[in-house]
N, C-alpha and C. Protein backbone atom coordinates (compact mmCIF):
# COMPACT_ATOMS: atom_id res chain seq x y z
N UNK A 1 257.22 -62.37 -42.55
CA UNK A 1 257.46 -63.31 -43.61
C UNK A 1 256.30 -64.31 -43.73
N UNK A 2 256.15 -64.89 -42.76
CA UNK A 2 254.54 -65.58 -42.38
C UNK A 2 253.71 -64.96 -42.86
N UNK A 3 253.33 -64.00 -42.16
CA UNK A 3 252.07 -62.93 -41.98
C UNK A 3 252.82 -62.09 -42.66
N UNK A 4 251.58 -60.99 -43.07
CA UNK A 4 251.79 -59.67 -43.43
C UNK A 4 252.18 -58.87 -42.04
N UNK A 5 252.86 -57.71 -42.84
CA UNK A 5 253.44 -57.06 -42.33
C UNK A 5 253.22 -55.74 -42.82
N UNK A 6 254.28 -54.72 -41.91
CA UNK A 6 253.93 -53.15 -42.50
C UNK A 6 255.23 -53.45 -43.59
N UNK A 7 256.11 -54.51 -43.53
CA UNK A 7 257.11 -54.21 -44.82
C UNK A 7 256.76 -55.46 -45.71
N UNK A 8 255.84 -56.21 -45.36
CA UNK A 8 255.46 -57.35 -46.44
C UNK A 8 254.26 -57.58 -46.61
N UNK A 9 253.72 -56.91 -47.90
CA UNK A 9 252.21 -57.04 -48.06
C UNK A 9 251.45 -58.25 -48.27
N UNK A 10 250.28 -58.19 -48.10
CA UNK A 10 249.47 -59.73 -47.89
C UNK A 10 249.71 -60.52 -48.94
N UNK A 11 249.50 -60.36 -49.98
CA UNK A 11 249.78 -61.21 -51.05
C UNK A 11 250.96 -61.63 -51.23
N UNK A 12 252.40 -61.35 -50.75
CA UNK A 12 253.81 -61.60 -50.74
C UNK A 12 253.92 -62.45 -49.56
N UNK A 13 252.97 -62.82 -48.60
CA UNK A 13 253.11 -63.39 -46.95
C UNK A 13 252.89 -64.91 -47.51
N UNK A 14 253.42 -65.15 -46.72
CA UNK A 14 253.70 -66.79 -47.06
C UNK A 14 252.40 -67.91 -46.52
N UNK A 15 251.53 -67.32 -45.81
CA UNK A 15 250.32 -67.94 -45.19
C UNK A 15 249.25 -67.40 -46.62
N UNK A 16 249.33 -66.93 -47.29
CA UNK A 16 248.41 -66.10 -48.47
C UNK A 16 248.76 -67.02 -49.51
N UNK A 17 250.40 -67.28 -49.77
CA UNK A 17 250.89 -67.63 -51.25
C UNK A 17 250.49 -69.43 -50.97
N UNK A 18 250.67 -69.71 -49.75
CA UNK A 18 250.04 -71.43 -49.38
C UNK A 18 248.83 -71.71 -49.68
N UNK A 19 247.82 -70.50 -48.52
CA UNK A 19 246.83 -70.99 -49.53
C UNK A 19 246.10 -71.27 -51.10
N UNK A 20 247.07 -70.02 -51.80
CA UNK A 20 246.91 -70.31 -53.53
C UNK A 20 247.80 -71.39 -53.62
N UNK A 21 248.56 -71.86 -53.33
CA UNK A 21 248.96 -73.41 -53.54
C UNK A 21 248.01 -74.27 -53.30
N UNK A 22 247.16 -74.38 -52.41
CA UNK A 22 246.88 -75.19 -51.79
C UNK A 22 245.53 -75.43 -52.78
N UNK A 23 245.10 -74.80 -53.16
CA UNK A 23 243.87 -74.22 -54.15
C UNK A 23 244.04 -75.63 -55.55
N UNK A 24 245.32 -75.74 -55.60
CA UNK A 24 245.81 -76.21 -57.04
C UNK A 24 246.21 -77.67 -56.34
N UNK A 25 246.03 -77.72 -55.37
CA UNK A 25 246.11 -79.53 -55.09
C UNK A 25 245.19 -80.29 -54.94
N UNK A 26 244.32 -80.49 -55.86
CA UNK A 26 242.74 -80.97 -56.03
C UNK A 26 243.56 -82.91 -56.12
N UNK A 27 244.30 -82.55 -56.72
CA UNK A 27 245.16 -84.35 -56.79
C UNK A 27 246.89 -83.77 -56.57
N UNK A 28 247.14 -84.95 -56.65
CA UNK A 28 248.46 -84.55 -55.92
C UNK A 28 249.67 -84.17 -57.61
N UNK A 29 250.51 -83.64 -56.98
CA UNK A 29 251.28 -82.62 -58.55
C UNK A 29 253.12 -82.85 -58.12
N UNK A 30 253.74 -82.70 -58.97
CA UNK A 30 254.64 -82.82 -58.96
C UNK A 30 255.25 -81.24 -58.42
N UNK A 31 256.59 -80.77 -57.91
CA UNK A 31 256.97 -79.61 -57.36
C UNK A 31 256.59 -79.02 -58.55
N UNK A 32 257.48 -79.19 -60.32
CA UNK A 32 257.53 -78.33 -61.04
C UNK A 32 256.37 -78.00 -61.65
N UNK A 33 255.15 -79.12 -61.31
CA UNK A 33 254.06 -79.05 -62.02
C UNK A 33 253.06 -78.01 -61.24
N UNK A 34 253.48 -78.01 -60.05
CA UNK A 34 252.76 -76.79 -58.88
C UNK A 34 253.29 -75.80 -59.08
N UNK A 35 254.48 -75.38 -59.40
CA UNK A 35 255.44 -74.34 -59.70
C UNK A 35 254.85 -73.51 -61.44
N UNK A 36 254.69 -74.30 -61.97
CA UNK A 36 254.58 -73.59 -63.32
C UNK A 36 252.97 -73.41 -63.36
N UNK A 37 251.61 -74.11 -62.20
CA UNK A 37 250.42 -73.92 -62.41
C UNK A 37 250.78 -72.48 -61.52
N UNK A 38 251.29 -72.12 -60.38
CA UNK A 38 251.16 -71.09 -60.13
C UNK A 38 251.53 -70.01 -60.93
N UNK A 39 252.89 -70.24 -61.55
CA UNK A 39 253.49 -68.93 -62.16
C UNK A 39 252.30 -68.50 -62.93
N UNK A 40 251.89 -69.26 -64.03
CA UNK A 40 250.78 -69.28 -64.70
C UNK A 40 249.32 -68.22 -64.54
N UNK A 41 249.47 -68.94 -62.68
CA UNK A 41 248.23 -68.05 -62.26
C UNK A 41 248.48 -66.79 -61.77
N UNK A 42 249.79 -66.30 -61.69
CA UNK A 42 250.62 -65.61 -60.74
C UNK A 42 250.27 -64.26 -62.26
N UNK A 43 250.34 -64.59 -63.49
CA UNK A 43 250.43 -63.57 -64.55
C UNK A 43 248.90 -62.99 -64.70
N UNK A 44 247.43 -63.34 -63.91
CA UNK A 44 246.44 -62.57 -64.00
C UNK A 44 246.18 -62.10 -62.83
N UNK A 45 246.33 -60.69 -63.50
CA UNK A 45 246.22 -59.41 -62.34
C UNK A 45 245.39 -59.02 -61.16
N UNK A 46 244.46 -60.03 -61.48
CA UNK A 46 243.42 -59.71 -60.24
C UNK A 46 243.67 -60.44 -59.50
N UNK A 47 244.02 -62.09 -59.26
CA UNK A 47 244.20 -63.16 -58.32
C UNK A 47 245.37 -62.60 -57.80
N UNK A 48 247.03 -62.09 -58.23
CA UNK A 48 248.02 -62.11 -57.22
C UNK A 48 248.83 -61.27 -58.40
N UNK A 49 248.70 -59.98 -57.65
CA UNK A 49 249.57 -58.44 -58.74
C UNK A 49 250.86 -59.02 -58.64
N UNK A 50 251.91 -59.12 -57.57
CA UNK A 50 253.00 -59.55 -57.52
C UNK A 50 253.54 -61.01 -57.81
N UNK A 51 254.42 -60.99 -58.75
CA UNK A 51 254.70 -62.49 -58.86
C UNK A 51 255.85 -63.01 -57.85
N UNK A 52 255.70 -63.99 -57.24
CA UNK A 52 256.85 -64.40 -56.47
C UNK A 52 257.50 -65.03 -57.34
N UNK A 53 258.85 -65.28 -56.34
CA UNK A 53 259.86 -66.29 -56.70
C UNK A 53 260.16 -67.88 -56.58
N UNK A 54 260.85 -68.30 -57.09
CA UNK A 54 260.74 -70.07 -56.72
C UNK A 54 261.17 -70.16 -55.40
N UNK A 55 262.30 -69.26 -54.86
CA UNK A 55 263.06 -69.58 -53.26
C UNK A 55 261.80 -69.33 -52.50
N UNK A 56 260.99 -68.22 -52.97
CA UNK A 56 259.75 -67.77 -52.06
C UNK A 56 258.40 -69.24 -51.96
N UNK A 57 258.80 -69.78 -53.35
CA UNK A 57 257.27 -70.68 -53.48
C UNK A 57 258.09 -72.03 -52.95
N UNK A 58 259.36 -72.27 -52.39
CA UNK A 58 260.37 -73.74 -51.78
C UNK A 58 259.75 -72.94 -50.57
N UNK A 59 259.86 -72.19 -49.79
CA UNK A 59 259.66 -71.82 -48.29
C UNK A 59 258.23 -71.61 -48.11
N UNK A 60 257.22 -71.59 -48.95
CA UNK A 60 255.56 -71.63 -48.85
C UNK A 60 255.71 -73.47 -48.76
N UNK A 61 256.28 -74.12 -49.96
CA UNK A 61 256.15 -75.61 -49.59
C UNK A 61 256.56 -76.11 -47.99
N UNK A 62 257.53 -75.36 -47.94
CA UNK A 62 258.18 -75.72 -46.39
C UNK A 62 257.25 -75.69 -45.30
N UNK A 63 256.38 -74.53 -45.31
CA UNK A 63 255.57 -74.02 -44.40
C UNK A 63 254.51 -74.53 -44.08
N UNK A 64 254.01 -74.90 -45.22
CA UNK A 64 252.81 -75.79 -45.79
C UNK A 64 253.55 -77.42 -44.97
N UNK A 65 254.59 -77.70 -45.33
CA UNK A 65 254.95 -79.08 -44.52
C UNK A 65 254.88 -79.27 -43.34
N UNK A 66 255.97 -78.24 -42.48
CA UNK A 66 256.23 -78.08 -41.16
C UNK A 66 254.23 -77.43 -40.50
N UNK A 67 253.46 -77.23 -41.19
CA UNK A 67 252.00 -77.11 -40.54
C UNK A 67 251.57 -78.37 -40.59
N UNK A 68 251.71 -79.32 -41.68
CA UNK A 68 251.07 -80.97 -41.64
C UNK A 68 249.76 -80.62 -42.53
N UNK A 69 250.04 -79.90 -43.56
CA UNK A 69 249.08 -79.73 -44.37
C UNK A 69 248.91 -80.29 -45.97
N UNK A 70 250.77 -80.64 -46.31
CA UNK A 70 250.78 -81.23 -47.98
C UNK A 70 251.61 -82.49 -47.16
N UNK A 71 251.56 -83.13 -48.06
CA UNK A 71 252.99 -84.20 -48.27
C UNK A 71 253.57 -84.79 -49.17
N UNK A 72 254.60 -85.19 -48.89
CA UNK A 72 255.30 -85.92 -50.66
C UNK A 72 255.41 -87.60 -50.75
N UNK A 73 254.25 -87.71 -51.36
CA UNK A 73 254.25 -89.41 -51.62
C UNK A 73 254.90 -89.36 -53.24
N UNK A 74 255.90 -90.55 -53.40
CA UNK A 74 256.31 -91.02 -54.67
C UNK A 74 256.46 -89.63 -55.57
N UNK A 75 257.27 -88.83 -55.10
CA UNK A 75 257.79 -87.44 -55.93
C UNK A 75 256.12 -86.83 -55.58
N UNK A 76 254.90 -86.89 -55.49
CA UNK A 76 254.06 -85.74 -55.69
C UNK A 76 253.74 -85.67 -54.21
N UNK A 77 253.15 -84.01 -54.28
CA UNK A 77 252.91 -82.97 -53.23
C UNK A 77 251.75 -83.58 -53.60
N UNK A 78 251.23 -83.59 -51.75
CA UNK A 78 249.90 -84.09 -51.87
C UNK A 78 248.78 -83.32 -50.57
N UNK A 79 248.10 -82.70 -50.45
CA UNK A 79 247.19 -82.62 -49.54
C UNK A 79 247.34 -83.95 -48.39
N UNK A 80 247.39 -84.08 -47.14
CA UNK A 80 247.68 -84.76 -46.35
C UNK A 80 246.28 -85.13 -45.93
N UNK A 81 246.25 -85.86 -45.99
CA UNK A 81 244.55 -86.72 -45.21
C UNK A 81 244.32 -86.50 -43.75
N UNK A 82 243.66 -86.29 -43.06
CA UNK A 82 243.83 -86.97 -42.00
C UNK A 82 243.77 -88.18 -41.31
């Protein structure tokens, strides 16, 4: 689920779909506003064939949290400073 797997290909792994999140937090975004830049990016075929789901892109946010990599100031997801 993390990682790829022999039953979950790289682009469906949740360490793959973070970093294309992570790509789109140049300033900090609201959930739905990260949610609809991905779907967005999710529809050209060369960056990511499979489109995920929202339960899939809530558990990439999760993952992304529990690593100490985004955070949520005042409703927006934010790249975490050090």
């Amino acid at each position: 689920m993390i990682l790829p797997s022999k039953h979950l290909p790289q682009d469906r792994a949740l360490l793959t779909v973070g970093a294309q999140v992570l790509t789109f937090l140049a300033r900090p975004k609201t959930v739905s506003a990260l949610w609809e830049e991905l779907s967005r990016h999710d529809s050209v075929p060369d960056t990511m064939p499979r489109r995920i789901t929202y339960d899939w892109f809530l558990l990439t946010l999760d993952l992304l949290y529990a690593l100490g990599t985004i955070e949520l100031e005042s409703g927006l997801v934010a790249r975490k400073t050090a």
